[in-house]
Each structure stands twice: as C-alpha cells, then as structure tokens.
PDB file of N, CA and C in Angstrom:
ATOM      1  N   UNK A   1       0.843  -1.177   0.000  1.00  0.00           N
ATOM      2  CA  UNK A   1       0.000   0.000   0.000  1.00  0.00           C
ATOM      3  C   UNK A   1       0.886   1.238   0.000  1.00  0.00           C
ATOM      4  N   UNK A   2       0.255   2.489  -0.484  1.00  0.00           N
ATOM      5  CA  UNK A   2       1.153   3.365  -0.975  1.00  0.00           C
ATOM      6  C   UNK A   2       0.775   4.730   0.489  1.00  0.00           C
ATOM      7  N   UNK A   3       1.415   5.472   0.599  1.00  0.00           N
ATOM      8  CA  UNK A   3       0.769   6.349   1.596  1.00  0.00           C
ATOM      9  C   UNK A   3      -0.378   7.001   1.372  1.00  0.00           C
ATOM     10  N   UNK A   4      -0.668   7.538   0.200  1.00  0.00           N
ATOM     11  CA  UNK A   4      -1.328   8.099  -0.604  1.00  0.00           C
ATOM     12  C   UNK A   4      -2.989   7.187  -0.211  1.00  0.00           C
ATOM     13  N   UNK A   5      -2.937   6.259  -0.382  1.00  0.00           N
ATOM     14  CA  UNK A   5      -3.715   4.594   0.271  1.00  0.00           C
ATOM     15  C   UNK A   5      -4.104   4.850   1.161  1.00  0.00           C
ATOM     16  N   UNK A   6      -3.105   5.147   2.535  1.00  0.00           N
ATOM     17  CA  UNK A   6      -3.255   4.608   3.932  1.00  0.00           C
ATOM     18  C   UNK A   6      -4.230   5.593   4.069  1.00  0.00           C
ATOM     19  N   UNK A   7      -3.728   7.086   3.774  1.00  0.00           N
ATOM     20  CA  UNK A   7      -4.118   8.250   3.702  1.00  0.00           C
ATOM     21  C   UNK A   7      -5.249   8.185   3.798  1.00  0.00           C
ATOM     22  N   UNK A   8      -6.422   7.745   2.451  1.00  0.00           N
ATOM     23  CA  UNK A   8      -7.300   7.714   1.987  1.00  0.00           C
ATOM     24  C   UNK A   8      -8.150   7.245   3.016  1.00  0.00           C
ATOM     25  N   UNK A   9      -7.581   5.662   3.114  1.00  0.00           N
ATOM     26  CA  UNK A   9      -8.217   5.163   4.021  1.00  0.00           C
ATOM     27  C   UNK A   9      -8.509   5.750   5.413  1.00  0.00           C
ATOM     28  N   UNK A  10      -7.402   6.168   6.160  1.00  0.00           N
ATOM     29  CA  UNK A  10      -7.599   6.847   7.620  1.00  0.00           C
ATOM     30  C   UNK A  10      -9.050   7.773   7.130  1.00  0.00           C
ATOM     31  N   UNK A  11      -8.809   8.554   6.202  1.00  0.00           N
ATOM     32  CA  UNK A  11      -9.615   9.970   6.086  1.00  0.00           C
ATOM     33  C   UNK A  11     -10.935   9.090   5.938  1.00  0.00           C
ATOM     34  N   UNK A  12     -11.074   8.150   5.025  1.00  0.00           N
ATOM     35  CA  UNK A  12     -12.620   7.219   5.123  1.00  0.00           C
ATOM     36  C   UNK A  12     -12.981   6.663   6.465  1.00  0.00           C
ATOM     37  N   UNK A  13     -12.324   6.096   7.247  1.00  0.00           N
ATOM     38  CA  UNK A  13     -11.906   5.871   8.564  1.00  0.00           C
ATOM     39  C   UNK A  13     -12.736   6.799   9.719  1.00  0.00           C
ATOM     40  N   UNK A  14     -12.078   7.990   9.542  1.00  0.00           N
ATOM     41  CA  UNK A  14     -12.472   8.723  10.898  1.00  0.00           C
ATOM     42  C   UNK A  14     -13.662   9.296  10.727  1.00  0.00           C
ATOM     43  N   UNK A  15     -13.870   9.256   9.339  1.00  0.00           N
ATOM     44  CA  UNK A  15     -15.320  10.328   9.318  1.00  0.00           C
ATOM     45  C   UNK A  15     -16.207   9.669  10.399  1.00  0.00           C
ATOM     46  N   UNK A  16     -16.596   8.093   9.636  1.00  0.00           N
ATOM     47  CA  UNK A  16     -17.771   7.782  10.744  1.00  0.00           C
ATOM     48  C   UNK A  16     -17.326   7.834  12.433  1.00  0.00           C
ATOM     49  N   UNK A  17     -16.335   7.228  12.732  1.00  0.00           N
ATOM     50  CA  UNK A  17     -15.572   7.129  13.983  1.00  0.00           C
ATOM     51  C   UNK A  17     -15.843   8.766  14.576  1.00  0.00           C
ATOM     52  N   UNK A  18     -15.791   9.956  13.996  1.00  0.00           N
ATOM     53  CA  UNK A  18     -15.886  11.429  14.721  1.00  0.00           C
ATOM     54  C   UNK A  18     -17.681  11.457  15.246  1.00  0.00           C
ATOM     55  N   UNK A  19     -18.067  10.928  14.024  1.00  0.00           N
ATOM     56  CA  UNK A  19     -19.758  11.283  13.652  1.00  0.00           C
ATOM     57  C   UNK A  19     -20.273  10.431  15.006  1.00  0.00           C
ATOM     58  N   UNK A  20     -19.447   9.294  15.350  1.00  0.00           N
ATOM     59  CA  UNK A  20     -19.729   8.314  16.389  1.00  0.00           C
ATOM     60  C   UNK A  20     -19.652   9.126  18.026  1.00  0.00           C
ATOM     61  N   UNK A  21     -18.400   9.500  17.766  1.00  0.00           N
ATOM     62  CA  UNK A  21     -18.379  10.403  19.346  1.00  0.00           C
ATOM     63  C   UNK A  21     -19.098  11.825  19.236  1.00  0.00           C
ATOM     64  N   UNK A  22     -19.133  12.403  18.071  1.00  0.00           N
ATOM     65  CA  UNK A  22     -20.384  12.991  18.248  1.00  0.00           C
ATOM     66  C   UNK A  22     -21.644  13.438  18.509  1.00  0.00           C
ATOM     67  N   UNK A  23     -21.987  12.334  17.770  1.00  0.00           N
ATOM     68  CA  UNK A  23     -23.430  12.230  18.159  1.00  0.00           C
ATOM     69  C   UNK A  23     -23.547  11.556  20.054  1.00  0.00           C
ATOM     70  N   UNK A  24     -22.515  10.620  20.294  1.00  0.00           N
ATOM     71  CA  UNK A  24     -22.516  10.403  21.670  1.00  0.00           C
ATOM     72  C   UNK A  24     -22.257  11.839  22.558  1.00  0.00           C
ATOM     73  N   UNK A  25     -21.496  12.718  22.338  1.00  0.00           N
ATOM     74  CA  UNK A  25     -21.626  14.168  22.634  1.00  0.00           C
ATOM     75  C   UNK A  25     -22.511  14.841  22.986  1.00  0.00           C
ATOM     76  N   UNK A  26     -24.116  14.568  21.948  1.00  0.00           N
ATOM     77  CA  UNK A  26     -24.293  15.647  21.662  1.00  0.00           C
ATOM     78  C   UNK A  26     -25.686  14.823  22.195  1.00  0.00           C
ATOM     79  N   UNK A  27     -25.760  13.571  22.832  1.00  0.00           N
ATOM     80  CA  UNK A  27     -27.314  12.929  22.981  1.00  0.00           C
ATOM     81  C   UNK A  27     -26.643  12.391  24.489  1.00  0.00           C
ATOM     82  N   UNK A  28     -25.752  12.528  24.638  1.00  0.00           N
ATOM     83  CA  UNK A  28     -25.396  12.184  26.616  1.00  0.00           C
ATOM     84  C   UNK A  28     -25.615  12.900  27.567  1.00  0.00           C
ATOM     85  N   UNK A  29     -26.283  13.861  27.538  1.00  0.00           N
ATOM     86  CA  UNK A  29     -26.828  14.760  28.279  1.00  0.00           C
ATOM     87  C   UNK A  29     -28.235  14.004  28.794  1.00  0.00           C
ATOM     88  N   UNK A  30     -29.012  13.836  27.775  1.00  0.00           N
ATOM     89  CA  UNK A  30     -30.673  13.488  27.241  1.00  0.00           C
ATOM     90  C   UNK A  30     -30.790  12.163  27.928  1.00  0.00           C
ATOM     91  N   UNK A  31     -29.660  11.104  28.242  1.00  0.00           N
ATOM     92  CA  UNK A  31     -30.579   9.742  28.761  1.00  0.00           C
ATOM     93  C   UNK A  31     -29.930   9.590  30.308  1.00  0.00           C
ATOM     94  N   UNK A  32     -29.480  10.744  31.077  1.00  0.00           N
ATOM     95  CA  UNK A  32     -29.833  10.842  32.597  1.00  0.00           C
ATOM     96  C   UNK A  32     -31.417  10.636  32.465  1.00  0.00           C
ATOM     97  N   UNK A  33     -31.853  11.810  32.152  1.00  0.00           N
ATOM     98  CA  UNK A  33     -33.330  11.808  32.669  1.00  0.00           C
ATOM     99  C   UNK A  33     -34.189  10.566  32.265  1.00  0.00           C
ATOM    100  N   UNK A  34     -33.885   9.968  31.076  1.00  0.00           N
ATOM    101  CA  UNK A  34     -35.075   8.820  31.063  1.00  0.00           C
ATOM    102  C   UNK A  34     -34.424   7.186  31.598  1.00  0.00           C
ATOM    103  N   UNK A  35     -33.256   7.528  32.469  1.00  0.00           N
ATOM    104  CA  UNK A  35     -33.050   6.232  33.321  1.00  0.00           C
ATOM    105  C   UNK A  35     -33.588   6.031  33.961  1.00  0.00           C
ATOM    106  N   UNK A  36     -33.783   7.207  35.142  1.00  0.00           N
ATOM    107  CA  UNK A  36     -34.815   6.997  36.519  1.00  0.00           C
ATOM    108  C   UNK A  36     -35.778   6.518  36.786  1.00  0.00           C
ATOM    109  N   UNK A  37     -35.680   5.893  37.605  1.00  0.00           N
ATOM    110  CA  UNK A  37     -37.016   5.030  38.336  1.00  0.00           C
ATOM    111  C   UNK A  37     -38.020   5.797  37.652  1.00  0.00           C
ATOM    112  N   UNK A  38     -38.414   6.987  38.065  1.00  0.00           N
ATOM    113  CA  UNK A  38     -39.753   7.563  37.718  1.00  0.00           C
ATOM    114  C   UNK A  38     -40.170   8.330  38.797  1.00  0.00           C
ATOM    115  N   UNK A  39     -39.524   8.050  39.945  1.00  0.00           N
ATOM    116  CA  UNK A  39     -39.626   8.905  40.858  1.00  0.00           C
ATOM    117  C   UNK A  39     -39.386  10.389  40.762  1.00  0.00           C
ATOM    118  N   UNK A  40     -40.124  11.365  41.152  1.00  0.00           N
ATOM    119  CA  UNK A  40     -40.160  12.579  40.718  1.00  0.00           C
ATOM    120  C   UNK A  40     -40.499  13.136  39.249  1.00  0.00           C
ATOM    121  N   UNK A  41     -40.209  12.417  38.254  1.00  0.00           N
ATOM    122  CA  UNK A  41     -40.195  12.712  36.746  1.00  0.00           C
ATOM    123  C   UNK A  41     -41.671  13.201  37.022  1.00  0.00           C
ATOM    124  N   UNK A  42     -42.844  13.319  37.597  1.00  0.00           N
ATOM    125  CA  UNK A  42     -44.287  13.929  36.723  1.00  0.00           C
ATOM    126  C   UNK A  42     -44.066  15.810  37.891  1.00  0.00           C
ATOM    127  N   UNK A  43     -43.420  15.358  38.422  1.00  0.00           N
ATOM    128  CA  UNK A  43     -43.037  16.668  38.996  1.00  0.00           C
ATOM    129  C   UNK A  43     -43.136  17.988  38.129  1.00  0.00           C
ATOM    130  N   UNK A  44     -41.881  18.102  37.324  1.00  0.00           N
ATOM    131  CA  UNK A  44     -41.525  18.602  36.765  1.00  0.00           C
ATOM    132  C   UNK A  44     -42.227  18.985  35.556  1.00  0.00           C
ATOM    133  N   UNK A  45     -42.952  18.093  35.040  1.00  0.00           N
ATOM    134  CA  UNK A  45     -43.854  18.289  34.163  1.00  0.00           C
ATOM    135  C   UNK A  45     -45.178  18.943  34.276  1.00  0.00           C
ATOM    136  N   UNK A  46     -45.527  19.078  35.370  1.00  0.00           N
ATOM    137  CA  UNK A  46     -46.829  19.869  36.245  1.00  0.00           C
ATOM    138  C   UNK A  46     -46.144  20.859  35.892  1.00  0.00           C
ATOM    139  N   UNK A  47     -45.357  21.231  36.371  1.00  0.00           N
ATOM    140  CA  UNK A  47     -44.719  22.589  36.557  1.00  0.00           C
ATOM    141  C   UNK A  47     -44.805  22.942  35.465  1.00  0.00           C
ATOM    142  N   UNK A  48     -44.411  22.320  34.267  1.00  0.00           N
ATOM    143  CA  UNK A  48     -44.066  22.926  33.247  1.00  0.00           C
ATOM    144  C   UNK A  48     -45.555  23.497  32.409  1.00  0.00           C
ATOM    145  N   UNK A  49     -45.966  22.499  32.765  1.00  0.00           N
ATOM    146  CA  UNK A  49     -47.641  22.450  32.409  1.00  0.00           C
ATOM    147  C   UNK A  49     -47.913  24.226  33.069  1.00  0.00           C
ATOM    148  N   UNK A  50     -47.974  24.025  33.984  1.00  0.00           N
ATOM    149  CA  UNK A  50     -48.577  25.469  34.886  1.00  0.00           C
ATOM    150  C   UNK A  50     -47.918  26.792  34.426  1.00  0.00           C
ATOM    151  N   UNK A  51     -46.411  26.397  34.030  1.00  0.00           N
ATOM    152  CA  UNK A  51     -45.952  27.769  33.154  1.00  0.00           C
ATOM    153  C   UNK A  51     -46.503  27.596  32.132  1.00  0.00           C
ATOM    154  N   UNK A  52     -46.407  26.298  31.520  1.00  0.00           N
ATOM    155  CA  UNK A  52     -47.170  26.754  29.923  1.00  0.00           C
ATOM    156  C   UNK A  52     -48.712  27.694  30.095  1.00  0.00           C
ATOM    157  N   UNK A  53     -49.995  26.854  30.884  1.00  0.00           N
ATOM    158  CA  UNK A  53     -50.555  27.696  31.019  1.00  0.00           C
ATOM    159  C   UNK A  53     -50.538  29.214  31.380  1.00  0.00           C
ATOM    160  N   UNK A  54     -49.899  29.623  32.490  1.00  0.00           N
ATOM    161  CA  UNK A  54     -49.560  31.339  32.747  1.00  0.00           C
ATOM    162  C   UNK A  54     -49.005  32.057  31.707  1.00  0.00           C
ATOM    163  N   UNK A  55     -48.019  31.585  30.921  1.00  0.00           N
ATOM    164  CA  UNK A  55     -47.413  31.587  29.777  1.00  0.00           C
ATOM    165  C   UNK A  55     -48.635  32.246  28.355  1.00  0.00           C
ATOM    166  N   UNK A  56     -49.888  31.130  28.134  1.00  0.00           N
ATOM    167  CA  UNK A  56     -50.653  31.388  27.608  1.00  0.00           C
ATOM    168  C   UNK A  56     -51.356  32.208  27.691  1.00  0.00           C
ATOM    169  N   UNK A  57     -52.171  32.503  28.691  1.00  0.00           N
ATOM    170  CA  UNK A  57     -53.054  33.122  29.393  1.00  0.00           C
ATOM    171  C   UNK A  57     -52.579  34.821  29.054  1.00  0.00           C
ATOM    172  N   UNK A  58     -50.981  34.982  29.422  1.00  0.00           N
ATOM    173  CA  UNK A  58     -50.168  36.366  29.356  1.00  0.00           C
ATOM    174  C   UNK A  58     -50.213  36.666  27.912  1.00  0.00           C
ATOM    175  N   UNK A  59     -49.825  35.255  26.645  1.00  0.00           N
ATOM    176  CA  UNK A  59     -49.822  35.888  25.645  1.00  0.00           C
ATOM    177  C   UNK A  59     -51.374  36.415  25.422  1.00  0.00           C
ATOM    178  N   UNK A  60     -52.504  35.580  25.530  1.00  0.00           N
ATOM    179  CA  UNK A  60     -53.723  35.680  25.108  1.00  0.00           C
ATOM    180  C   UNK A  60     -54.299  37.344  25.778  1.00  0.00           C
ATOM    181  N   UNK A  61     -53.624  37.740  26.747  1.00  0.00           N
ATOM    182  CA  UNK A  61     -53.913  39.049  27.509  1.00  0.00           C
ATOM    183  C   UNK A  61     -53.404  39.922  26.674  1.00  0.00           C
ATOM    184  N   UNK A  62     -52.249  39.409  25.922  1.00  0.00           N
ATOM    185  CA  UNK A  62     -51.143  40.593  24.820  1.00  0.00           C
ATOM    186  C   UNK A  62     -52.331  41.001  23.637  1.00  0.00           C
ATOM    187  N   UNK A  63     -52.846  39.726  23.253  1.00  0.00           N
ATOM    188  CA  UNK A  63     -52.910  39.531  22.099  1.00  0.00           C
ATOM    189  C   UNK A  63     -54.186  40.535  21.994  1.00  0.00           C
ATOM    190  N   UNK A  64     -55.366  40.324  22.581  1.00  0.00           N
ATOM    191  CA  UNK A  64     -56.733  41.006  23.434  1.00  0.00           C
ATOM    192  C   UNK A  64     -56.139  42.542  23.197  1.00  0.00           C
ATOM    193  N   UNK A  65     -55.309  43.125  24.019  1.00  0.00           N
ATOM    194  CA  UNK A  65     -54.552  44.513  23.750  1.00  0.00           C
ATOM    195  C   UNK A  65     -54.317  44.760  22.914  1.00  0.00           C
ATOM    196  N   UNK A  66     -53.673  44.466  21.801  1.00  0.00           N
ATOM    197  CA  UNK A  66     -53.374  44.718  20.746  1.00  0.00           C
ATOM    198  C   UNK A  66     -54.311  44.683  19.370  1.00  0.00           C
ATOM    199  N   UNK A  67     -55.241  43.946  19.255  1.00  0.00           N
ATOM    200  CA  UNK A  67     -56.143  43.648  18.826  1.00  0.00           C
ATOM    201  C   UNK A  67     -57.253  44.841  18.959  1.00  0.00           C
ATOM    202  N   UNK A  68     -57.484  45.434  20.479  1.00  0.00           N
ATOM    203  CA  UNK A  68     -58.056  46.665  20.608  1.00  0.00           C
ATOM    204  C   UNK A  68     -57.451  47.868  20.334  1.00  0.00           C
ATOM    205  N   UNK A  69     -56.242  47.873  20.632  1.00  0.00           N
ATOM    206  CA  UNK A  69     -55.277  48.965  20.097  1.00  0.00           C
ATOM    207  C   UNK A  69     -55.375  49.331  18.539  1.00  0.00           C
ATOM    208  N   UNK A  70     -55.443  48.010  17.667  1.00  0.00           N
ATOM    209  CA  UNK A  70     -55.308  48.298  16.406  1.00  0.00           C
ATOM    210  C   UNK A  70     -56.700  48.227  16.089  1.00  0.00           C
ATOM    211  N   UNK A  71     -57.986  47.969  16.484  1.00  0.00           N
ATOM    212  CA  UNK A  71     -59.238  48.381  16.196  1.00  0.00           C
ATOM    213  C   UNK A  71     -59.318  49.597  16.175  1.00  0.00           C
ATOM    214  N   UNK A  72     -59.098  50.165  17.074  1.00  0.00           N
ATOM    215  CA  UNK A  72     -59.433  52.231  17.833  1.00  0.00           C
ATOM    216  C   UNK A  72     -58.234  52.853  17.204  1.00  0.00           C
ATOM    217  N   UNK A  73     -57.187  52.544  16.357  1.00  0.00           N
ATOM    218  CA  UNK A  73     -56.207  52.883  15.274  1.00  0.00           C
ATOM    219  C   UNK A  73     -56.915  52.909  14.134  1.00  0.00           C
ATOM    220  N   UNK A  74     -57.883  51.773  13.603  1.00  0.00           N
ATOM    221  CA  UNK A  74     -58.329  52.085  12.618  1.00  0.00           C
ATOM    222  C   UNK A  74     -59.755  53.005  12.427  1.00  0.00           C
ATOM    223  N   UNK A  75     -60.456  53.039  13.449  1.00  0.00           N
ATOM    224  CA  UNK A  75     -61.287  54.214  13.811  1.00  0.00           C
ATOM    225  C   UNK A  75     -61.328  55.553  13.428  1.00  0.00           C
ATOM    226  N   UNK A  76     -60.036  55.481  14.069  1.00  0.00           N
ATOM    227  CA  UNK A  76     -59.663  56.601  14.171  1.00  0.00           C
ATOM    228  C   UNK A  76     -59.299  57.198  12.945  1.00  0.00           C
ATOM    229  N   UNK A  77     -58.436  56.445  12.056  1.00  0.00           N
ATOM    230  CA  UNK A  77     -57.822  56.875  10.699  1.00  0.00           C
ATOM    231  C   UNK A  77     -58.878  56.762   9.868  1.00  0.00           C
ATOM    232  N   UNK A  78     -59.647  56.414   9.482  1.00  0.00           N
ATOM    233  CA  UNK A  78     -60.816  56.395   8.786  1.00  0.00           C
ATOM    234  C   UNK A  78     -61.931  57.916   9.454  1.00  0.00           C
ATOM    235  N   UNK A  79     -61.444  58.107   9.817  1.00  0.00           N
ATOM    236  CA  UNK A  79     -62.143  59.517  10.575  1.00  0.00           C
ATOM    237  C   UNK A  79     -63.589  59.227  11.024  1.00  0.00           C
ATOM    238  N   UNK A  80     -63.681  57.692  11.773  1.00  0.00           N
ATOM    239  CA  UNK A  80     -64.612  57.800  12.637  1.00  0.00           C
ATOM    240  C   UNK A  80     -64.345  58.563  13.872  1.00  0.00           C
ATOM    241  N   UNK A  81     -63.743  58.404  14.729  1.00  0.00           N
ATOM    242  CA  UNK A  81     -63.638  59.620  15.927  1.00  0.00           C
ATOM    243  C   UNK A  81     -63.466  60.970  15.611  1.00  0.00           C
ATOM    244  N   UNK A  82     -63.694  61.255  14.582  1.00  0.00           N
ATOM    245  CA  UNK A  82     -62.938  62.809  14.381  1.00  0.00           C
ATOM    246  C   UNK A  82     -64.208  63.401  13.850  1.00  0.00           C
ATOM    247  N   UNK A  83     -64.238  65.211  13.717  1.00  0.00           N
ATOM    248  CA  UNK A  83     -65.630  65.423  13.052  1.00  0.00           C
ATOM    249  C   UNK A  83     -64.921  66.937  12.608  1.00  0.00           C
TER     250      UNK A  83
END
C-alpha cells in the first residue's frame, strides 16, 4: 500500500468514527433523565404544564390589547372619531 492509500483510508476511517463520538456528545446529556425510576419525573412536568398555562393566558392578555389597540387605530384613521 502506498501512503497516498493509507491516507485515503484513515480519512474514510475517521469520518464515521468522529460522527460516532459525536453524536454520543451531543445525545449524553438526554438519557440521565429517562433512566430513573420515575420517581419525581411527573413533577416537573406539572410545573411545566402550569408555566405553559400562565405563559398562555399572558400571551392571550397581549394579544386582546393589541387587537383593541389596532381596532381604535383604525377608527380613528378612517375619521370615525374625528368630526
């Protein structure tokens, strides 16, 4: 085999071998949490639940405001309030 060869080969070689500790990198964080017994795990998810709702509720309060804001904007420019 020529170096030129070995070369080739290493470089065919490591690609998958990098892509391997990579992806182990980049997904070893993610299976702490689904080892556990189960103990505590719905915890956290309430919670998250309860921000999502407050979460909603705040945008849906934005949205209500703005919605009236740009009603009584267009009122207005159309020269309904004005005389």
């Amino acid at each position: 085999m020529t170096a030129s060869t070995l070369f080739f080969l290493l470089i065919v070689l490591a690609c998958p071998l990098m892509m391997v500790f990579m992806m182990r990198g980049m997904h070893g964080g993610h299976g702490h949490e689904s080892r556990g017994d189960g103990a505590g795990a719905t915890e956290p998810a309430e919670t998250s639940m309860d921000d999502l709702r407050r979460r909603r509720a705040e945008l849906d309060r934005l949205i209500d405001e703005r919605k009236n804001a740009d009603s009584e904007r267009e009122l207005t420019s159309w020269g309904g309030g004005r005389r």
